[in-house]
C-alpha atoms as a PDB file:
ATOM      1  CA  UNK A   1     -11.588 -12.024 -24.751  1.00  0.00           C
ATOM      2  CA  UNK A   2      -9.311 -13.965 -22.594  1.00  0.00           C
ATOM      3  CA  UNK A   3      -9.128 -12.638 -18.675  1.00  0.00           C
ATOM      4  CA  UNK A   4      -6.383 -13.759 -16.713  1.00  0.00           C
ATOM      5  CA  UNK A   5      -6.551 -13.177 -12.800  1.00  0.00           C
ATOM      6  CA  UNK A   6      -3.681 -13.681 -11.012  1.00  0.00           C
ATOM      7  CA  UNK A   7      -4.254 -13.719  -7.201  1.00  0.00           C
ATOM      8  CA  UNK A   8      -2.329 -14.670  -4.341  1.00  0.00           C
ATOM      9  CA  UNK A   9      -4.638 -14.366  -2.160  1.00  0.00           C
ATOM     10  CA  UNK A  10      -6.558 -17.204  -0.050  1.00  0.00           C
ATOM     11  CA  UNK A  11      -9.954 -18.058  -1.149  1.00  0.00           C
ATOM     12  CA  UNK A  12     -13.006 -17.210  -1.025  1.00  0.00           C
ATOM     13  CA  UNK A  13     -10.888 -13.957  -2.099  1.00  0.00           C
ATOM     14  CA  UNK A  14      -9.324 -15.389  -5.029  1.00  0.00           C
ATOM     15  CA  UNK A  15     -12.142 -16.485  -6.650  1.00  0.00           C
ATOM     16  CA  UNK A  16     -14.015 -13.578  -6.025  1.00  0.00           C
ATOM     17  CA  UNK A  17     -13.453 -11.659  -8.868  1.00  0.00           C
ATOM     18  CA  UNK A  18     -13.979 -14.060 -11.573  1.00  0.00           C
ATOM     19  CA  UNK A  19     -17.585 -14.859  -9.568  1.00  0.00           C
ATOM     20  CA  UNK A  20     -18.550 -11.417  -9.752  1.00  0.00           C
ATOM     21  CA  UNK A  21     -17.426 -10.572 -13.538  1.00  0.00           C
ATOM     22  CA  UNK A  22     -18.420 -14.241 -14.834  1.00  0.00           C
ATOM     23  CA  UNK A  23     -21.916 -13.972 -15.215  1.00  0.00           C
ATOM     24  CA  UNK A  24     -22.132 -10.210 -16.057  1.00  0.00           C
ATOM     25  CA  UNK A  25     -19.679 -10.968 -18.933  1.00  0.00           C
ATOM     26  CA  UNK A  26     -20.456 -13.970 -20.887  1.00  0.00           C
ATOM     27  CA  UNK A  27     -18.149 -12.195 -23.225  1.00  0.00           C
ATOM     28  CA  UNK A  28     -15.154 -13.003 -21.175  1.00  0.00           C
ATOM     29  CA  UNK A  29     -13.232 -15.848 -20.583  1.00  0.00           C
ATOM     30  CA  UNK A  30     -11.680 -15.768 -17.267  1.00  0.00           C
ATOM     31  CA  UNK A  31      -9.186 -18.159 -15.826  1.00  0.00           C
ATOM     32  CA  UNK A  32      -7.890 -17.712 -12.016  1.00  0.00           C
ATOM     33  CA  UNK A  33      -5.097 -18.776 -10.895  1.00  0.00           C
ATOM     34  CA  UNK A  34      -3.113 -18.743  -7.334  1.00  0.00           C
ATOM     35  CA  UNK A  35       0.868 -19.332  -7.666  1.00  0.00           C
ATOM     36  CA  UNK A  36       2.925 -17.356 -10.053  1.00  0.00           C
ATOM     37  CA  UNK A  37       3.711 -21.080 -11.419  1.00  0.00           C
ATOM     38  CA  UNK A  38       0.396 -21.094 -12.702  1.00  0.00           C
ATOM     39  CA  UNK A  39       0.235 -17.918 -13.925  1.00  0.00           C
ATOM     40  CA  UNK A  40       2.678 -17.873 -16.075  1.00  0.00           C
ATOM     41  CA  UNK A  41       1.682 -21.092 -17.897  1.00  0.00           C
ATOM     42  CA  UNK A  42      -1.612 -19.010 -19.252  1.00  0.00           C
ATOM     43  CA  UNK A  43      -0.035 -15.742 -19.642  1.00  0.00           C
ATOM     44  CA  UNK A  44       0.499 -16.538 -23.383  1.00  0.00           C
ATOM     45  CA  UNK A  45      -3.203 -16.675 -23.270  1.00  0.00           C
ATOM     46  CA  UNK A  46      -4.220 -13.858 -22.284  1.00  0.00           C
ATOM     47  CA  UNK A  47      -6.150 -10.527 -23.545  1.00  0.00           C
ATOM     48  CA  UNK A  48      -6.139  -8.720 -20.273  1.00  0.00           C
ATOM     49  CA  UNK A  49      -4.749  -9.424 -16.868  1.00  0.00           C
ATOM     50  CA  UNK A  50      -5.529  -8.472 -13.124  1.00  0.00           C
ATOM     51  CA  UNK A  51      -3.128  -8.666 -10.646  1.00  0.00           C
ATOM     52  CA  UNK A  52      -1.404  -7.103  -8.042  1.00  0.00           C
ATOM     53  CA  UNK A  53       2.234  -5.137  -9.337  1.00  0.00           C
ATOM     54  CA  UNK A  54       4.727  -6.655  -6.966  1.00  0.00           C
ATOM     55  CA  UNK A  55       3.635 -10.330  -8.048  1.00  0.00           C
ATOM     56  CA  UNK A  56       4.126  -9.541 -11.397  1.00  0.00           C
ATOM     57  CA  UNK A  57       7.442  -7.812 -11.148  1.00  0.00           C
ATOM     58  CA  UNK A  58      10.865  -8.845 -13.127  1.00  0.00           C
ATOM     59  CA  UNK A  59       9.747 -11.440 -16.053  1.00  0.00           C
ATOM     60  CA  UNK A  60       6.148 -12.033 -16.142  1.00  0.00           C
ATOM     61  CA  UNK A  61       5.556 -10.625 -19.118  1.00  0.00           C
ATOM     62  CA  UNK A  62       8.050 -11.867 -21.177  1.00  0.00           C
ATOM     63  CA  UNK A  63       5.951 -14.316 -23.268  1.00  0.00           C
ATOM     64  CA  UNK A  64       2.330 -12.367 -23.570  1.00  0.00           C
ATOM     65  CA  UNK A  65       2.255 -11.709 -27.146  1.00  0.00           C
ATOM     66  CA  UNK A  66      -2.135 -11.069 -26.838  1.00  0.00           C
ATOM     67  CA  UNK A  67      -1.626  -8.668 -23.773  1.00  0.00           C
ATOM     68  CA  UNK A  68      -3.386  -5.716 -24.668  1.00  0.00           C
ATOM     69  CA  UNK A  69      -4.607  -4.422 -21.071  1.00  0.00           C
ATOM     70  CA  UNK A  70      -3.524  -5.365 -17.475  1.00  0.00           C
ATOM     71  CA  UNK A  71      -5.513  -3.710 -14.587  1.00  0.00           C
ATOM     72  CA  UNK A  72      -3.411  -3.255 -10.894  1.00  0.00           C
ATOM     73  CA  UNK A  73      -5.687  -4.686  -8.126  1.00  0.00           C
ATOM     74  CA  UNK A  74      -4.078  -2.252  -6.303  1.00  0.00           C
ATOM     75  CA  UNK A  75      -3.519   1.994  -6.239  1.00  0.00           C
ATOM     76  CA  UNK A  76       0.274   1.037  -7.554  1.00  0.00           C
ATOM     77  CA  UNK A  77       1.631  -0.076 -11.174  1.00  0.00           C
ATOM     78  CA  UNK A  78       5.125  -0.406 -10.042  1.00  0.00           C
ATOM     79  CA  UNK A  79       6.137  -4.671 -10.976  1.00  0.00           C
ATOM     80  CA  UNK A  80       3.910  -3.682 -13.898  1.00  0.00           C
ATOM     81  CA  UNK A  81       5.019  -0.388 -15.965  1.00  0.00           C
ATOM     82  CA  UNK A  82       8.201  -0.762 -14.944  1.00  0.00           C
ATOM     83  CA  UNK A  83       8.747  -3.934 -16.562  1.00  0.00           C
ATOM     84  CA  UNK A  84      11.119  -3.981 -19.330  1.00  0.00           C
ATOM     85  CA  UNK A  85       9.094  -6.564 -21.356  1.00  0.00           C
ATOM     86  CA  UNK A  86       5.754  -4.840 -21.279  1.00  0.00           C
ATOM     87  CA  UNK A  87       4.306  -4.044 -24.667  1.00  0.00           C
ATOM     88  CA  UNK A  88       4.168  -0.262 -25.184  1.00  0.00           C
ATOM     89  CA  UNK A  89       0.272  -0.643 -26.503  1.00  0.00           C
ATOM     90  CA  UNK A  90      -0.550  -2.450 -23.312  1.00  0.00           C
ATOM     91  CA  UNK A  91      -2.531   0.104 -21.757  1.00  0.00           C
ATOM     92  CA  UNK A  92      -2.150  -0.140 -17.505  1.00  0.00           C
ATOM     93  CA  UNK A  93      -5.133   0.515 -15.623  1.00  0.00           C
ATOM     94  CA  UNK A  94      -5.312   0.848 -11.373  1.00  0.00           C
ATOM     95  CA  UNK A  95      -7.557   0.717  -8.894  1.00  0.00           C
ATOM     96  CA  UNK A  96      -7.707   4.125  -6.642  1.00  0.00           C
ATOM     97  CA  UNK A  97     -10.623   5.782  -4.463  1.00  0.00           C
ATOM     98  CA  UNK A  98     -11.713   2.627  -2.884  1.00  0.00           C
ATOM     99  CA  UNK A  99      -8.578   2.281  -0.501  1.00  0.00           C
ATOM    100  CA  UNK A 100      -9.191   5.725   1.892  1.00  0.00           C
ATOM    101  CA  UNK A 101     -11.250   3.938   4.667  1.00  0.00           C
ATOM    102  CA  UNK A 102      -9.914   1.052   5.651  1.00  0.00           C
ATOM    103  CA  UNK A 103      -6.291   2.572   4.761  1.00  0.00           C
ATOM    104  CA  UNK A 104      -7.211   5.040   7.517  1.00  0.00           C
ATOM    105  CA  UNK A 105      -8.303   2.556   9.727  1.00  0.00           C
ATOM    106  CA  UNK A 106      -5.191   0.699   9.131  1.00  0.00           C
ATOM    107  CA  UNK A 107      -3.348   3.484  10.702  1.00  0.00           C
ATOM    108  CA  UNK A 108      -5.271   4.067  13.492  1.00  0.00           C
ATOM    109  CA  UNK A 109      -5.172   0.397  14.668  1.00  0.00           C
ATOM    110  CA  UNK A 110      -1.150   0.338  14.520  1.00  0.00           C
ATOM    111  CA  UNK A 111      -0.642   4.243  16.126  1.00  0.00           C
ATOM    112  CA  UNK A 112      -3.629   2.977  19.066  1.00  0.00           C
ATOM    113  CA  UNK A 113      -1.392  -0.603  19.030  1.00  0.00           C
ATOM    114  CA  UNK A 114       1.329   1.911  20.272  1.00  0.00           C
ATOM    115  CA  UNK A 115      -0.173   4.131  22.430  1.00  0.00           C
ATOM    116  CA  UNK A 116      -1.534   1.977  24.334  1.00  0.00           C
ATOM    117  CA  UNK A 117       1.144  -0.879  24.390  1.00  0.00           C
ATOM    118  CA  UNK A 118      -1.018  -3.822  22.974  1.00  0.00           C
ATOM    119  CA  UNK A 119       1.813  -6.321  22.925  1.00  0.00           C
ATOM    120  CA  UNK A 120       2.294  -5.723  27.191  1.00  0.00           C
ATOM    121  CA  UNK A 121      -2.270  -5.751  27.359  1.00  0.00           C
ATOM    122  CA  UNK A 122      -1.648  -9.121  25.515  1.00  0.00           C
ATOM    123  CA  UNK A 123       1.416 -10.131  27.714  1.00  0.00           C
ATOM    124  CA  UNK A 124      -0.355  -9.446  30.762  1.00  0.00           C
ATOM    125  CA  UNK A 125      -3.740 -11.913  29.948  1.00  0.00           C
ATOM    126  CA  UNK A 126      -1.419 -14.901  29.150  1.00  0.00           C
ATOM    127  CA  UNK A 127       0.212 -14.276  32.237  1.00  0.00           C
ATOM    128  CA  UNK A 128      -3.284 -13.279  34.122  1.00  0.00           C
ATOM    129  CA  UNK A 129      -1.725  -9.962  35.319  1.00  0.00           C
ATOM    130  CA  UNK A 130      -3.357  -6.897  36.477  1.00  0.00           C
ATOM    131  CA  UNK A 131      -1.297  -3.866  36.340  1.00  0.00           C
ATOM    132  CA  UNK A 132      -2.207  -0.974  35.296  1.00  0.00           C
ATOM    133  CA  UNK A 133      -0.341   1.636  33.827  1.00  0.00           C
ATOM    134  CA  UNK A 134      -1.091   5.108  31.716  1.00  0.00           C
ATOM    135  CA  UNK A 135      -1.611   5.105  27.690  1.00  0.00           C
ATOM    136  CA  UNK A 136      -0.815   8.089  25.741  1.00  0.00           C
ATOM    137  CA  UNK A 137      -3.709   9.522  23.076  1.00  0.00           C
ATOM    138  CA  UNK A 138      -3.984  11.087  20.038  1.00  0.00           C
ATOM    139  CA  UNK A 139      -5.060  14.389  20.783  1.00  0.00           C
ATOM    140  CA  UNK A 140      -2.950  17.016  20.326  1.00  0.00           C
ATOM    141  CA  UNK A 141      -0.073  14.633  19.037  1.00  0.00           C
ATOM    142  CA  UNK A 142       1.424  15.675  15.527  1.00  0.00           C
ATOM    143  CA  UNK A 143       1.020  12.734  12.284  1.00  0.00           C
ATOM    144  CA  UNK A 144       2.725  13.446   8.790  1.00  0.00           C
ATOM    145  CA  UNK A 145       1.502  12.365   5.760  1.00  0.00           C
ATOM    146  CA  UNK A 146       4.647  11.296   2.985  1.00  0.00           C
ATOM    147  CA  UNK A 147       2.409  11.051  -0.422  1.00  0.00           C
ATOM    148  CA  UNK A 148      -0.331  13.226  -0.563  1.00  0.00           C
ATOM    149  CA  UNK A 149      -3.296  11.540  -2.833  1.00  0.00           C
ATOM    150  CA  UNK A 150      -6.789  10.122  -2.795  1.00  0.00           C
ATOM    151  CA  UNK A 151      -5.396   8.232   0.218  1.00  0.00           C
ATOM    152  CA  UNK A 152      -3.800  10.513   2.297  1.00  0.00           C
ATOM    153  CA  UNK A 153      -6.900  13.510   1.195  1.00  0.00           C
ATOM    154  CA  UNK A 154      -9.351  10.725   2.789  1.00  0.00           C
ATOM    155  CA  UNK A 155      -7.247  10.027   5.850  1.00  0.00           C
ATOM    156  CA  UNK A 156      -6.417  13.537   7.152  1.00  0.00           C
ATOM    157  CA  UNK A 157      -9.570  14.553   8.213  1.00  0.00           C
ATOM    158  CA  UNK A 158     -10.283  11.367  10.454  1.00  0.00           C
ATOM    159  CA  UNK A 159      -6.939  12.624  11.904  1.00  0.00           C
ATOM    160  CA  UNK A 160      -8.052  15.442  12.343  1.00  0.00           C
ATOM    161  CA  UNK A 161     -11.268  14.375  14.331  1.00  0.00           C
ATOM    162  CA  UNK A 162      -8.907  13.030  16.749  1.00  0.00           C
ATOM    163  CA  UNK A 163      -7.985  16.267  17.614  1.00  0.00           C
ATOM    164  CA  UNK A 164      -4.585  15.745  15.619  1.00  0.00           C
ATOM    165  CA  UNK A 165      -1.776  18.399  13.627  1.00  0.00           C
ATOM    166  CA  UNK A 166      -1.961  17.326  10.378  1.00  0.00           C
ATOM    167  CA  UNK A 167       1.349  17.592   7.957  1.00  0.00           C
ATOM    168  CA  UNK A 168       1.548  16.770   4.473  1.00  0.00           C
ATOM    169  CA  UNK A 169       4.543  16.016   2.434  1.00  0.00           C
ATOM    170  CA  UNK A 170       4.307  16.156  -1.261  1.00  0.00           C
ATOM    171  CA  UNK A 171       6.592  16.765  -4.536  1.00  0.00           C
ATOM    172  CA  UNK A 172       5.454  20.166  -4.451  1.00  0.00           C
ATOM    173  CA  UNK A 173       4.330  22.648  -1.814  1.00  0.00           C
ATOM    174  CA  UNK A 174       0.813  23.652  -1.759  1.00  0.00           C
ATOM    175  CA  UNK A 175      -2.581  23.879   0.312  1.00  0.00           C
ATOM    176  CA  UNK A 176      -4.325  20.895   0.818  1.00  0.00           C
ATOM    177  CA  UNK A 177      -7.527  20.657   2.251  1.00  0.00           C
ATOM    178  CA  UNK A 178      -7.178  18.857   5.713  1.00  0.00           C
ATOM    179  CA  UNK A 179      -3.743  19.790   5.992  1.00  0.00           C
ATOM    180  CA  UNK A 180      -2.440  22.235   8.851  1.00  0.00           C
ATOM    181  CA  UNK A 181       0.882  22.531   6.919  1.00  0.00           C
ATOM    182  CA  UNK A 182       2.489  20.849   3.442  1.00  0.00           C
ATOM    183  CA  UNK A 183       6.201  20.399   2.919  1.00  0.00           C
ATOM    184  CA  UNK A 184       7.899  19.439   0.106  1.00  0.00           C
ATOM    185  CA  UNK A 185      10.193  16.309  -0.983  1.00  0.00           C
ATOM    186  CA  UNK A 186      13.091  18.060  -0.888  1.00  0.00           C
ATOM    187  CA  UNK A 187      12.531  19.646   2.952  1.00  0.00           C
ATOM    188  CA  UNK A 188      11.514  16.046   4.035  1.00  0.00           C
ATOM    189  CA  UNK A 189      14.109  15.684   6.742  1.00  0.00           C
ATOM    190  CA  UNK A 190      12.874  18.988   8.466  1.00  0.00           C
ATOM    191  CA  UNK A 191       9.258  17.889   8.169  1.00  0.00           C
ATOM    192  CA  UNK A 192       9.763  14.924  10.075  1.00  0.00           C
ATOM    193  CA  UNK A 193      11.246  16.755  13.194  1.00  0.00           C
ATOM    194  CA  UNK A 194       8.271  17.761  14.625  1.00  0.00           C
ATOM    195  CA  UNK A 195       6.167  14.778  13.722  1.00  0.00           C
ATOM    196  CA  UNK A 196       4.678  12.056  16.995  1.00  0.00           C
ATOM    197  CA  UNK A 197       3.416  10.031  13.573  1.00  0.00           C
ATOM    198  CA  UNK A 198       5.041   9.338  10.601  1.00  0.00           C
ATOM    199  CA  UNK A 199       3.004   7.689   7.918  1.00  0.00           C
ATOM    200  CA  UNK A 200       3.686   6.392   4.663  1.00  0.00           C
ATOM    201  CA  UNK A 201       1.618   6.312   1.782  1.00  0.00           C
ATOM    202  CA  UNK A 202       3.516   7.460  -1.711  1.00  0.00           C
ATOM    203  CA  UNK A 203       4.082   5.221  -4.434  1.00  0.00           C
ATOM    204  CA  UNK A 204       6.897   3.438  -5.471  1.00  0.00           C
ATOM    205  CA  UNK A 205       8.932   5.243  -8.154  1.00  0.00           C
ATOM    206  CA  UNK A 206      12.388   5.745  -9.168  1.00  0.00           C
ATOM    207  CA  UNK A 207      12.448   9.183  -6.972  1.00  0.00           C
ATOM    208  CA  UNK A 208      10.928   7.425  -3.944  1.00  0.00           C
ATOM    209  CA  UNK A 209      13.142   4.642  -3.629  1.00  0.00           C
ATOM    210  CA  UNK A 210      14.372   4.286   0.170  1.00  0.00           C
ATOM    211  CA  UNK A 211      13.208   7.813   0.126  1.00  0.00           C
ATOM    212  CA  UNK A 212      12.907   7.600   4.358  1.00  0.00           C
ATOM    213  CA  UNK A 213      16.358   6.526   4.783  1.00  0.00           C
ATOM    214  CA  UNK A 214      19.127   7.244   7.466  1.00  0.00           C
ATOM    215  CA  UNK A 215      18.937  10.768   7.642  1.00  0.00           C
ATOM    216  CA  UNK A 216      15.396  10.713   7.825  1.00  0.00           C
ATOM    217  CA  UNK A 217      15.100   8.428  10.697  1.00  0.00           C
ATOM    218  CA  UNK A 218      17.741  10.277  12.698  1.00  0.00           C
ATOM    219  CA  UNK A 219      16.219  13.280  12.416  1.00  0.00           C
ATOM    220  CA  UNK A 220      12.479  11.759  13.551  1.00  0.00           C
ATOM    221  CA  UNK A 221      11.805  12.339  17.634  1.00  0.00           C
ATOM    222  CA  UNK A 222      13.174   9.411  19.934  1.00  0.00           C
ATOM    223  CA  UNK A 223       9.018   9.058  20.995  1.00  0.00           C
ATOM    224  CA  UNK A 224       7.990   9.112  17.583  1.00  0.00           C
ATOM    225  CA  UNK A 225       6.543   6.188  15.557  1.00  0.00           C
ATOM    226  CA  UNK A 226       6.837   4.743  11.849  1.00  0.00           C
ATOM    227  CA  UNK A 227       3.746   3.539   9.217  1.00  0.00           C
ATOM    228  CA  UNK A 228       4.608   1.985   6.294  1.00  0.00           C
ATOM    229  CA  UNK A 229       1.210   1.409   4.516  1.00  0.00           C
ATOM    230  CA  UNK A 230       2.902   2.202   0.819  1.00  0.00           C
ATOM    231  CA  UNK A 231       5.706  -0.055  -0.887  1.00  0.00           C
ATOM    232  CA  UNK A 232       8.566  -2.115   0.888  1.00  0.00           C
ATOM    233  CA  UNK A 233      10.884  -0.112  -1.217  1.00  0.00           C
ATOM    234  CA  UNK A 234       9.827   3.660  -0.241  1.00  0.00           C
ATOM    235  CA  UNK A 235      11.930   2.665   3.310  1.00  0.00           C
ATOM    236  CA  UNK A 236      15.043   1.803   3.742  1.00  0.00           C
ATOM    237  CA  UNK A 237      14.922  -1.250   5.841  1.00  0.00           C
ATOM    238  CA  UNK A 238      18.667  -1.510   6.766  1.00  0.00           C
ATOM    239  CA  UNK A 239      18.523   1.907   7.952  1.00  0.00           C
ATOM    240  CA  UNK A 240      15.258   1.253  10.148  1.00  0.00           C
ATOM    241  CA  UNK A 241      16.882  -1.535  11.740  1.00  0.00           C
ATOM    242  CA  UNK A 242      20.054   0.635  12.778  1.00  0.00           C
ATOM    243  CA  UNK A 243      17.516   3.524  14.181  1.00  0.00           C
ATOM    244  CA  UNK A 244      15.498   1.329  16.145  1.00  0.00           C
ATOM    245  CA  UNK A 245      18.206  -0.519  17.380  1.00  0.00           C
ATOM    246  CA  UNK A 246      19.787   3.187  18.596  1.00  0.00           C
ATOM    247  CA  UNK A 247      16.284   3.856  20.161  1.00  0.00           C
ATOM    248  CA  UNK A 248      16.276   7.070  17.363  1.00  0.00           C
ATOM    249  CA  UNK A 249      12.678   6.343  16.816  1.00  0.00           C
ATOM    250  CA  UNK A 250      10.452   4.733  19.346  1.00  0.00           C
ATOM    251  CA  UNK A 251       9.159   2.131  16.785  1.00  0.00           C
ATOM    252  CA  UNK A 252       7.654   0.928  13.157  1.00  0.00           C
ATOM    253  CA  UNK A 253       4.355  -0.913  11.861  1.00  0.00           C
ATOM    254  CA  UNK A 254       5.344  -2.121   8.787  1.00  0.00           C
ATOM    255  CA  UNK A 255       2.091  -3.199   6.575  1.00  0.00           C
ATOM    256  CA  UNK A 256       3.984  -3.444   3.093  1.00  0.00           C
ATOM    257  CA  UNK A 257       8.441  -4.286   3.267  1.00  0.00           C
ATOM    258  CA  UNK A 258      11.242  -4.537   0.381  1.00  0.00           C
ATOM    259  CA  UNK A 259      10.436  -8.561   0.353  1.00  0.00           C
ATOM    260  CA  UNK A 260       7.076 -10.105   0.664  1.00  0.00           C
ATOM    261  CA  UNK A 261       6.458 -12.923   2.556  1.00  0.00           C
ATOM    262  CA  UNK A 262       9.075 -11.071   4.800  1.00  0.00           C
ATOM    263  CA  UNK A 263      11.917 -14.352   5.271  1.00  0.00           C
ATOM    264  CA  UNK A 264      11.661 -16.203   8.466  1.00  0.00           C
ATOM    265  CA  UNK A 265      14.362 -15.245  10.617  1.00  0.00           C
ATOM    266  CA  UNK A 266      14.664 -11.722   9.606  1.00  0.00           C
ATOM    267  CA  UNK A 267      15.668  -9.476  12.697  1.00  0.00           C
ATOM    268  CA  UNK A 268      12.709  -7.475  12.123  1.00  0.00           C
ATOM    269  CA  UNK A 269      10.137 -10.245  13.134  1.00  0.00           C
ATOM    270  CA  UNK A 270      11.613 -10.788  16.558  1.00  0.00           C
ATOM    271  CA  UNK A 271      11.818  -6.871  17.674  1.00  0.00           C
ATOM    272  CA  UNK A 272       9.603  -6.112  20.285  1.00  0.00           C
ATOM    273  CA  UNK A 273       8.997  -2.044  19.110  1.00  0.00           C
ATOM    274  CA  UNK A 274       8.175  -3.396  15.581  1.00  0.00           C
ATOM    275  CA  UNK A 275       4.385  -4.532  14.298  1.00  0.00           C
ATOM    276  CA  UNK A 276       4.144  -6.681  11.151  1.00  0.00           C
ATOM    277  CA  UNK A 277       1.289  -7.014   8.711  1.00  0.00           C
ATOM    278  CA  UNK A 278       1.097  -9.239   5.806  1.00  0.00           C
ATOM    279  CA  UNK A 279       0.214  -6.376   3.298  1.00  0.00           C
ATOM    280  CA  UNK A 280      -3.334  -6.218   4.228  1.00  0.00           C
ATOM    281  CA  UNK A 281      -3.914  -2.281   4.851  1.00  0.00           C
ATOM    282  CA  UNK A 282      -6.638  -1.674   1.753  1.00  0.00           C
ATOM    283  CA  UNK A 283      -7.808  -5.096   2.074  1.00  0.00           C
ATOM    284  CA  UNK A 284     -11.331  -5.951   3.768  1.00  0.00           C
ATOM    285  CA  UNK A 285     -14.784  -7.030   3.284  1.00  0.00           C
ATOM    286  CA  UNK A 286     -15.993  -4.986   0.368  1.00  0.00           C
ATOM    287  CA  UNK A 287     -12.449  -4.729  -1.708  1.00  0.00           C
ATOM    288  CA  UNK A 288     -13.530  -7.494  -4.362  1.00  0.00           C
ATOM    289  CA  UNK A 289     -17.250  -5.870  -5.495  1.00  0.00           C
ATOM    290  CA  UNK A 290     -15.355  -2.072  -5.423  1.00  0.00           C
ATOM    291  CA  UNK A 291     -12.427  -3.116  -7.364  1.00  0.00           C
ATOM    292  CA  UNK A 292     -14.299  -5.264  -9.693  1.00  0.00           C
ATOM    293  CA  UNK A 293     -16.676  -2.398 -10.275  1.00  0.00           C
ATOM    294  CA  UNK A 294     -13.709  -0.132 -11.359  1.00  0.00           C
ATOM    295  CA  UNK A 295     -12.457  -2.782 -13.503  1.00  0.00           C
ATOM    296  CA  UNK A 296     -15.691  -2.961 -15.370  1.00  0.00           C
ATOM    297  CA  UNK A 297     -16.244   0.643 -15.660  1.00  0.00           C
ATOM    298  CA  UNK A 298     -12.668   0.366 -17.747  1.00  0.00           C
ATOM    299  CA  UNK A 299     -13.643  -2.544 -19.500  1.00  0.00           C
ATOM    300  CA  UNK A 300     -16.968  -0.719 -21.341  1.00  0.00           C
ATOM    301  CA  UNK A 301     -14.365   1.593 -22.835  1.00  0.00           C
ATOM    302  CA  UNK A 302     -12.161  -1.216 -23.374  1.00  0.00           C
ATOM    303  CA  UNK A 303     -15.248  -2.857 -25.289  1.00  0.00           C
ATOM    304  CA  UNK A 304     -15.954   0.329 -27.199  1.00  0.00           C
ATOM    305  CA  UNK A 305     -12.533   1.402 -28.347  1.00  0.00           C
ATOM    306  CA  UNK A 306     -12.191   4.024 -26.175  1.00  0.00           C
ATOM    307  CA  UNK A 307      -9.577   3.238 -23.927  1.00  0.00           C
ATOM    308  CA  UNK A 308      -8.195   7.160 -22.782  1.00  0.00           C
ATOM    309  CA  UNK A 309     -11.765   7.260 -21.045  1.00  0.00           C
ATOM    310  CA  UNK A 310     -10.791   4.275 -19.037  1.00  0.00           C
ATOM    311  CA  UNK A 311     -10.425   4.918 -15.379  1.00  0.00           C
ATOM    312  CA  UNK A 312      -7.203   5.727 -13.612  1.00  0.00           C
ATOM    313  CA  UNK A 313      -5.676   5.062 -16.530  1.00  0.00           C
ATOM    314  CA  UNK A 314      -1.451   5.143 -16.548  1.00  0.00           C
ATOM    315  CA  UNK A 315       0.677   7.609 -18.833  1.00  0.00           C
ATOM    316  CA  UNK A 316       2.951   5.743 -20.705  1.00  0.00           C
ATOM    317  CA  UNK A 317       6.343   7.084 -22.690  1.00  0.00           C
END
C-alpha cells in the first residue's frame, strides 16, 4: 500500500512519521512530502493519506482515483470531508485524545500572557526598566468553554485547580463533569456575559461558522479576554477587529485564524491587546509517536477489513 504524508511542518517533524511507521511496516510504502506542490504530484499515487484538513482543503483530491483512507493529523476533518471531490468509500479517520494537555497548557500560557502583561515584562528588559506594577490571577476569575469534547473534558479540571468557575457551552444542555454550569448554542450570547475567559475549542462545521461573531463580542465584559485554539473560521475576524478596536473586549490570543500563514500586514499582527500563534496549540514533543500510534491502531483494521473498528472514525452520508 501506498502512504502519502503530507506535512507542512519543519523537519525533524516532517519526517517523523514516516521514521516511526517505516520500519514497523515494511508493508507500506510511504512518501513525505512538504509543499502542497509536491503533494499533489503523488496524490494519484496514493492508497492512504495523512495530513492536516486545512492543507488539504478546496481541490486536493480531485485526481486520487486509489484513495481509499485519509487519516486527519489533527482532532478536525473539515478541508477533508467537506471536500466535494472526496470519494464516498474513502473512509476519514482523526486523531483525538492526545491533544488535552498541551491544549490546556496552551491556554494557560496566553490567559497568564494577559494577566500578567508579558508584552510590558518584555518591554521593560529591552529598555532595562524596573517598575513594578500589580498582575491579576486566576482564582476566582470565570473561563467558558465553546465546544465541549475530549478537549475541553481534559482542560476543565486544570481550570478548576486554579481555583476557577468553569462554564461549558455545548449543542445541547447537560451535566458535564468539571463543569460548574453548561449552556447551550443557542443561549451563547448570555453565556458569555459573565465570562473573565472565553475559550474556543469546537470544530469547524457548517453550524459553527463565525459562530462568535458581533453580537457575541459585544455582549463579552470590557476586562474579558478571547482564545481561539479551534478553527480560523469558528470567529469572525472582521467582527474581532471592530470589538477590540471599541475596547468591547480587553483582548484575543489567536492560535488558529480564517487564513493561515496569517498575510503580512494584516491589522491584527500590529495590535498591541492581540497574541498570535502559528497554529501550534496541540503541537509538542510527543505529538508524532501519539498520533502515529493512533494511526496504526486504524491501520490493523484497515489491514484486516474491518474498517468500522477503526478509531475515531468519521460518519459519512
Amino acid at each position: 500500500m501506498n502512504l502519502l504524508i503530507f506535512l507542512t511542518h519543519p523537519e525533524p517533524t516532517r519526517s517523523g512519521y514516516e521514521k516511526y511507521l517505516s520500519p514497523r511496516h515494511p508493508e507500506l510504502t510511504i512518501k513525505t512530502c512538504g509543499t502542497r506542490a509536491e503533494a499533489l504530484k503523488h496524490a494519484a499515487w496514493a492508497d492512504i493519506l495523512m495530513c492536516f484538513g486545512p492543507q488539504v482543503k478546496t481541490d486536493f483530491f480531485k485526481d486520487t482515483p486509489n484513495l481509499k483512507w485519509v487519516h486527519s493529523l489533527g482532532t478536525g476533518t473539515d478541508g477533508i470531508t467537506d471536500s466535494p471531490y472526496l470519494g464516498k468509500d474513502v473512509v476519514v479517520t482523526a486523531t483525538r485524545g492526545i491533544h488535552g494537555v498541551p491544549m490546556s497548557e496552551m491556554a494557560f500560557l496566553m490567559m497568564l500572557a494577559f494577566n500578567r502583561d508579558m508584552r510590558r515584562i518584555e518591554r521593560q528588559r529591552g529598555e532595562q526598566a524596573w517598575e513594578r506594577y500589580p498582575g491579576t490571577t486566576l482564582d476566582n476569575k470565570t473561563v467558558g468553554i465553546l465546544g465541549l469534547g475530549a478537549i475541553a473534558a481534559d482542560m476543565a479540571p486544570r481550570f478548576k485547580a486554579f481555583g476557577m468557575k468553569v462554564v461549558g457551552i455545548s449543542r445541547t444542555k447537560r451535566a458535564v463533569p468539571g463543569f460548574d454550569a453548561v449552556y447551550t448554542r443557542a443561549e451563547l450570547v448570555e453565556a458569555v456575559k459573565d465570562l473573565d475567559y472565553f475559550v474556543l475549542l469546537l470544530p469547524l462545521e457548517d453550524d459553527s461558522r463565525n459562530i462568535v461573531g458581533a453580537k457575541v463580542l459585544a455582549a463579552m465584559k470590557p476586562s474579558a479576554f478571547l482564545v481561539n485554539l479551534a478553527r480560523g473560521g469558528v470567529l469572525d475576524e472582521d467582527a474581532l477587529l471592530h470589538a477590540l478596536e471599541n475596547k468591547q473586549i480587553a483582548g484575543a490570543a489567536l492560535d488558529a485564524l480564517a487564513t493561515e500563514p496569517l498575510p503580512k500586514g494584516h491589522p491584527l499582527w500590529s495590535r498591541p491587546d492581540v497574541f498570535i500563534t502559528p497554529h501550534i496549540g496541540g503541537y509538542c514533543d510527543t505529538y508524532v509517536k501519539d498520533a502515529a500510534m493512533q494511526f496504526e491502531q486504524s491501520l490493523a483494521n484497515f489491514v484486516a477489513g474491518t474498517p468500522e473498528k477503526m478509531l475515531h472514525r468519521e460518519t459519512r452520508g
